[in-house]
Structure formats: structure tokens, C-alpha cells
C-alpha atoms as a PDB file:
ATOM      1  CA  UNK A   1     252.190  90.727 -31.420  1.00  0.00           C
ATOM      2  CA  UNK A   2     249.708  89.589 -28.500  1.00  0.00           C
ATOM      3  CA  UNK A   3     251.365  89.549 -24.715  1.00  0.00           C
ATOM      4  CA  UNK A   4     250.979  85.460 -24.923  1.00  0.00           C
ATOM      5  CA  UNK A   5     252.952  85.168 -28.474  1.00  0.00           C
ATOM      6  CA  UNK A   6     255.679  87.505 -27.042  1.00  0.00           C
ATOM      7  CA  UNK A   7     256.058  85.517 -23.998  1.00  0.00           C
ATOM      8  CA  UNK A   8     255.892  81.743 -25.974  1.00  0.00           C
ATOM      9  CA  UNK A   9     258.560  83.603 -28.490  1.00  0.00           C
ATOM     10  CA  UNK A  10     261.066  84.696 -25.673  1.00  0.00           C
ATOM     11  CA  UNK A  11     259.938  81.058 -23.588  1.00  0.00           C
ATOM     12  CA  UNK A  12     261.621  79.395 -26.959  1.00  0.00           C
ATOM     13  CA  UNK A  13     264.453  81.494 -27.208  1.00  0.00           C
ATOM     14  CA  UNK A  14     265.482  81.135 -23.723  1.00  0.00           C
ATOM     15  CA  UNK A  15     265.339  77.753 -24.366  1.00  0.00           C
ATOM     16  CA  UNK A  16     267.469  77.610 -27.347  1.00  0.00           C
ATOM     17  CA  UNK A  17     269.546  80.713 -26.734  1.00  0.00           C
ATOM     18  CA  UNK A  18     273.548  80.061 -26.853  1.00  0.00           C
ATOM     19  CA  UNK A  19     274.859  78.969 -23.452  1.00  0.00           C
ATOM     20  CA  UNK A  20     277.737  82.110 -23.360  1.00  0.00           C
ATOM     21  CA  UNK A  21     274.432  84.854 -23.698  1.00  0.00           C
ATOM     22  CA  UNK A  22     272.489  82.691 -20.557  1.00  0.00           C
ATOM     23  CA  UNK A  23     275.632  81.782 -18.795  1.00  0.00           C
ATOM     24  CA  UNK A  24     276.810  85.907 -18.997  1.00  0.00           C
ATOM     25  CA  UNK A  25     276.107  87.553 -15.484  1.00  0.00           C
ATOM     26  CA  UNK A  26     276.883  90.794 -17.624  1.00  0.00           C
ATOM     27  CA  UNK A  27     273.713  90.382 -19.603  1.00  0.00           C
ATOM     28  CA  UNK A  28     271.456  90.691 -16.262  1.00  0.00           C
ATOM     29  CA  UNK A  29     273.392  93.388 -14.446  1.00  0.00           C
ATOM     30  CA  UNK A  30     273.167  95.259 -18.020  1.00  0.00           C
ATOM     31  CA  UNK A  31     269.225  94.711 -17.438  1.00  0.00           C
ATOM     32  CA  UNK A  32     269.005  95.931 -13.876  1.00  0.00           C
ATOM     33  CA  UNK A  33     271.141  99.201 -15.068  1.00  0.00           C
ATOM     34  CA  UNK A  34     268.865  99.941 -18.216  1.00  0.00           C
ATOM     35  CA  UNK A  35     265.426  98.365 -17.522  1.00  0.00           C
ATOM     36  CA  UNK A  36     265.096  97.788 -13.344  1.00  0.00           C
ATOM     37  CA  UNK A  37     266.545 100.960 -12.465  1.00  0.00           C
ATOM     38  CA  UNK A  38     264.791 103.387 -14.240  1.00  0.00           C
ATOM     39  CA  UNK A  39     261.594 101.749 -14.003  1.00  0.00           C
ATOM     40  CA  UNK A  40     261.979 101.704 -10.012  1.00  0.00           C
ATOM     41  CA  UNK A  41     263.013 105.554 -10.204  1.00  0.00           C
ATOM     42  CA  UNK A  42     260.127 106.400 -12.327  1.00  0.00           C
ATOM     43  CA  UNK A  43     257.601 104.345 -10.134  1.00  0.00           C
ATOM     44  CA  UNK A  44     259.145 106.691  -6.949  1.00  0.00           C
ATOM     45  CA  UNK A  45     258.293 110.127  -8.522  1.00  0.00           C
ATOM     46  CA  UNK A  46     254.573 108.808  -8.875  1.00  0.00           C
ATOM     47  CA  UNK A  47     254.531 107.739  -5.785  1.00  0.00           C
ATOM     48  CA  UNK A  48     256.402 110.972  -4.208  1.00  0.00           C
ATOM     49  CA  UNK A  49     253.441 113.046  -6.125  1.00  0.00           C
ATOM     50  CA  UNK A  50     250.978 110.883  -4.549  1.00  0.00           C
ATOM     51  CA  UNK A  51     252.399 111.790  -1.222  1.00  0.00           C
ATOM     52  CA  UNK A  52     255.079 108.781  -0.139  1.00  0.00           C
ATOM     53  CA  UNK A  53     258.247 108.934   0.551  1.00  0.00           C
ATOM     54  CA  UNK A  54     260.153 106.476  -1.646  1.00  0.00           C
ATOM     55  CA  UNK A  55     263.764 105.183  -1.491  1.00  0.00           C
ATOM     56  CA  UNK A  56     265.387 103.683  -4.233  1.00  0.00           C
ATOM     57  CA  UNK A  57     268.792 101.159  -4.310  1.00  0.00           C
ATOM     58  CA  UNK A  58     270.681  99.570  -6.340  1.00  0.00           C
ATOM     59  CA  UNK A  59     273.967  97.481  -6.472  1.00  0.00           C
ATOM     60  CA  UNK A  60     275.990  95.181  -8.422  1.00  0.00           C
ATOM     61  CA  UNK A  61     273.489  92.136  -7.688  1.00  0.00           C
ATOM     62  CA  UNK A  62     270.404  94.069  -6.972  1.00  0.00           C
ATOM     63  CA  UNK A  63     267.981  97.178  -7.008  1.00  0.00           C
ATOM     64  CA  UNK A  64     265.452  97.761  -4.839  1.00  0.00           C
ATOM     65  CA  UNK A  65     261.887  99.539  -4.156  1.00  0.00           C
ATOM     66  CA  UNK A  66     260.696 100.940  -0.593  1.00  0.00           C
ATOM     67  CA  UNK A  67     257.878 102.886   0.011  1.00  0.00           C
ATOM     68  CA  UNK A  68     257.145 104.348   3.332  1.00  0.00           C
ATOM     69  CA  UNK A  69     254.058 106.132   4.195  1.00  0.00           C
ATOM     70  CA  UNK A  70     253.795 107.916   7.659  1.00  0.00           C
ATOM     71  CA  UNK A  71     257.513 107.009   8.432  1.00  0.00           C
ATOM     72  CA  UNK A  72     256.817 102.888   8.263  1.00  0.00           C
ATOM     73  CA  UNK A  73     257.414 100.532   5.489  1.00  0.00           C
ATOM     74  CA  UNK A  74     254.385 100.436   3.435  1.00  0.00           C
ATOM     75  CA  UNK A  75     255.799  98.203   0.335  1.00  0.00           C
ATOM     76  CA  UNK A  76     259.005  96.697  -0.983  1.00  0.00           C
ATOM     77  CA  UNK A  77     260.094  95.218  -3.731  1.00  0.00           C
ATOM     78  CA  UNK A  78     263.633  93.835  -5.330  1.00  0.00           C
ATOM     79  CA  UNK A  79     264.745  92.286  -8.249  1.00  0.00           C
ATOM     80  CA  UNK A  80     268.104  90.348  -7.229  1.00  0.00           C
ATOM     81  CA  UNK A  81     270.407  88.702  -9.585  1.00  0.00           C
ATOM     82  CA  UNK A  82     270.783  84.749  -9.412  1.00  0.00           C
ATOM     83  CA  UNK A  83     273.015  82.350 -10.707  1.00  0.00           C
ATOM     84  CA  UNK A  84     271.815  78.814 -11.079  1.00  0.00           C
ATOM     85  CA  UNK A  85     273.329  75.567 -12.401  1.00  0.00           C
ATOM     86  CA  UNK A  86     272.138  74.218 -15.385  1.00  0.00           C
ATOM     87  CA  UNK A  87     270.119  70.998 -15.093  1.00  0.00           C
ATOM     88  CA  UNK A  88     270.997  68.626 -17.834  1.00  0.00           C
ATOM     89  CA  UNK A  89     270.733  65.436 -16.254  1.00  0.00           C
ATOM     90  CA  UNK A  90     268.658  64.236 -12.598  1.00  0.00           C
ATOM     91  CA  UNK A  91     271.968  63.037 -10.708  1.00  0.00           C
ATOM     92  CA  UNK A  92     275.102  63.844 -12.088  1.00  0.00           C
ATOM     93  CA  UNK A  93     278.173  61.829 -11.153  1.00  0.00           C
ATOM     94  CA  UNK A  94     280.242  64.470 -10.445  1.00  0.00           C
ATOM     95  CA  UNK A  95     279.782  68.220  -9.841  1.00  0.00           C
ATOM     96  CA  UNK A  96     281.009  70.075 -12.770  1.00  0.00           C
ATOM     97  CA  UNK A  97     283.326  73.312 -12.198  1.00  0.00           C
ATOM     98  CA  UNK A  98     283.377  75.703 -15.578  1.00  0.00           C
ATOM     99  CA  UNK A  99     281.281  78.358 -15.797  1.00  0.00           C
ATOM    100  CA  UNK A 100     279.430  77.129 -18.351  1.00  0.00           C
ATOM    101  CA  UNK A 101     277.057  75.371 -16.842  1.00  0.00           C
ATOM    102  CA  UNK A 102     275.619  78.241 -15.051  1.00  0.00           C
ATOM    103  CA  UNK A 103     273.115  80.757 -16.074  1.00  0.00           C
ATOM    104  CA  UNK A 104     272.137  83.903 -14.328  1.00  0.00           C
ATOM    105  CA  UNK A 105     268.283  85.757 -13.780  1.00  0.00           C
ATOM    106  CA  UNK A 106     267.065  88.376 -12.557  1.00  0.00           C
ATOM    107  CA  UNK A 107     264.149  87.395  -9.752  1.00  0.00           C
ATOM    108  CA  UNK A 108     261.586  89.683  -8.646  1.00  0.00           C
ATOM    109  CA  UNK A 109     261.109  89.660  -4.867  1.00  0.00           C
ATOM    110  CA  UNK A 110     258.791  91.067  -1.593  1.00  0.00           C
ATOM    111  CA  UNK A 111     259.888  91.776   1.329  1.00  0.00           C
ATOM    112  CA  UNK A 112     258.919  88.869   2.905  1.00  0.00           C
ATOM    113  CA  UNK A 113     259.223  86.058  -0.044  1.00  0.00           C
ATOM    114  CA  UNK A 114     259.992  85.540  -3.162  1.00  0.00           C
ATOM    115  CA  UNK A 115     258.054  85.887  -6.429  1.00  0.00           C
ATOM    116  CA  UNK A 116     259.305  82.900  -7.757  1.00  0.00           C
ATOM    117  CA  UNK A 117     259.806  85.416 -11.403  1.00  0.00           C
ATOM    118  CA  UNK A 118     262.160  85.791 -13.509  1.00  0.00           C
ATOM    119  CA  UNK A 119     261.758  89.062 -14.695  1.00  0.00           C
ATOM    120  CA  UNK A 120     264.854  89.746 -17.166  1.00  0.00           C
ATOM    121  CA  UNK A 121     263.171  89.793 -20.484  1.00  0.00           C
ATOM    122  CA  UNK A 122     260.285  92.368 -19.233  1.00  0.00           C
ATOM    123  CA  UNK A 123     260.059  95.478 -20.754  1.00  0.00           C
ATOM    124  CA  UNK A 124     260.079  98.531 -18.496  1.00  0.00           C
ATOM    125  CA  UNK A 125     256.650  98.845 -18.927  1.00  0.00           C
ATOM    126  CA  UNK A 126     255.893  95.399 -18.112  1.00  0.00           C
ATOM    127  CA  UNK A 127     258.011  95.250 -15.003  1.00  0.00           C
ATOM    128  CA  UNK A 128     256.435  98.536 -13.299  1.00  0.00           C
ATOM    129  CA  UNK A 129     253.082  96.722 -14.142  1.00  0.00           C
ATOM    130  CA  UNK A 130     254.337  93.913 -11.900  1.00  0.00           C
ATOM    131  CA  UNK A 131     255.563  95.857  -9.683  1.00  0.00           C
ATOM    132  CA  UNK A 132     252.091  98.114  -9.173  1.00  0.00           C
ATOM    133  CA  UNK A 133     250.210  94.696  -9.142  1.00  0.00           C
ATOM    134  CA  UNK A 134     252.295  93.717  -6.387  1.00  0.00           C
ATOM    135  CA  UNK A 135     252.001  96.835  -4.326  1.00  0.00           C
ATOM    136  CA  UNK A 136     247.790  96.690  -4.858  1.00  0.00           C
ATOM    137  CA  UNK A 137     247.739  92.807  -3.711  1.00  0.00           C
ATOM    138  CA  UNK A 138     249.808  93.933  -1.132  1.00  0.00           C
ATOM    139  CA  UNK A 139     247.583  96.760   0.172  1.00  0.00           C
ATOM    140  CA  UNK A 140     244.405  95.409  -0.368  1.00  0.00           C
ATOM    141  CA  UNK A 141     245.756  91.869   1.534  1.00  0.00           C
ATOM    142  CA  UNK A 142     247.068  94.419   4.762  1.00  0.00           C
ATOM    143  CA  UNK A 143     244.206  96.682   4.587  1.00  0.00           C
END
């Protein structure tokens, strides 16, 4: 399947998806353990065999990406975990309190702003290729 059928396919089912799989905060930590993890570790040994020093971290809410070159910061990147209230209406009367009306994503952020990405239905492969985009804008932009 082409990259823009896959992404219109998952776009639909996010849309119609049950509210307990968007509103589980399980279902993204589960995604930075399996996906966001090991794609950050595996992005490090590169980079360690091209001659930076990486350091990788991860938490409950968030894993994240530094590479250092000559003892300073060269590049970071983080995918945190958010939780957001649903929007079914413009101005509600009153503010709701269940869970239910909250779903969770996983955003991909730089140091210095966010991506503005949800990046919780990437594949591995597709996340390090964000993440090595990222790191070229971000040298070439510094250089």
C-alpha cells in the first residue's frame, strides 16, 4: 500500500476508532516502550559509529534523543506523551470530568519547539526517518 493510502487509512481509523482504545494512556506508553525506544537506541549506535556521543532517556511520559558532538549539544529530539480533551462541541456548558473524554498522543518534539506531530501510529522505520530529517534540517539551518 502507497505511504499516502496508509496514512488516509490510519487518518480514518483514528477518526472512528472506539473512544476506550484513544482515551487509553496505556496504548501510547506501550508505543514509546516498543516503537520510540528502540528506534532512538538504534539511531545512537549509528551515530556513536559515526563518532558522537549519544544519550538516550526514557520515562513514563517520555523518551528522548541527545546528540553531542565535541562535548555540546548538537541535536535533540523527544517524543512526549499528551493527553487532550476531546472536542465535541465549540463551548461547552460545563466542563466534563470522566475520563472519557480524553485521548492521549504521542508528540514529536526539538529542543526548542514543538513539531506539532503526532507520531503514535509511525512505524519504527518511519519515526527514525523523522527523526534523521529533523537532525539534517537542523544542521544544515545551524551550519
Amino acid at each position: 500500500m502507497s505511504h499516502w493510502k496508509k496514512r488516509l487509512h490510519t487518518l480514518m481509523g483514528e477518526l472512528e476508532g472506539t473512544p476506550a482504545a484513544r482515551s487509553d494512556p496505556r496504548r501510547v506508553r506501550t508505543y514509546l516502550v516498543d516503537v520510540v525506544v528502540p528506534a532512538f537506541e538504534e539511531l545512537a549506535e549509528e551515530l556513536q559509529d559515526q563518532g558522537r556521543d549519544v544519550e538516550v532517556e526514557h520515562g513514563d511520559r517520555r523518551a528522548s534523543l541527545r546528540v553531542l558532538h565535541e562535548g555540546q549539544e548538537e541535536f535533540f529530539f523527544e517524543v512526549k506523551v499528551h493527553p487532550y480533551r476531546k472536542r465535541d462541541f465549540l463551548f461547552p456548558a460545563i466542563v466534563l470530568k470522566d475520563r472519557e473524554d480524553i485521548t492521549y498522543r504521542a508528540e514529536a518534539h526539538l529542543r526548542d519547539r514543538p513539531l506539532r506531530c503526532d507520531v503514535t501510529e509511525l512505524t519504527r522505520e518511519e519515526l527514525l526517518e523523522l527523526v534523521v530529517r529533523e537532525y539534517e534540517r537542523h544542521l544544515k539551518w545551524h551550519l
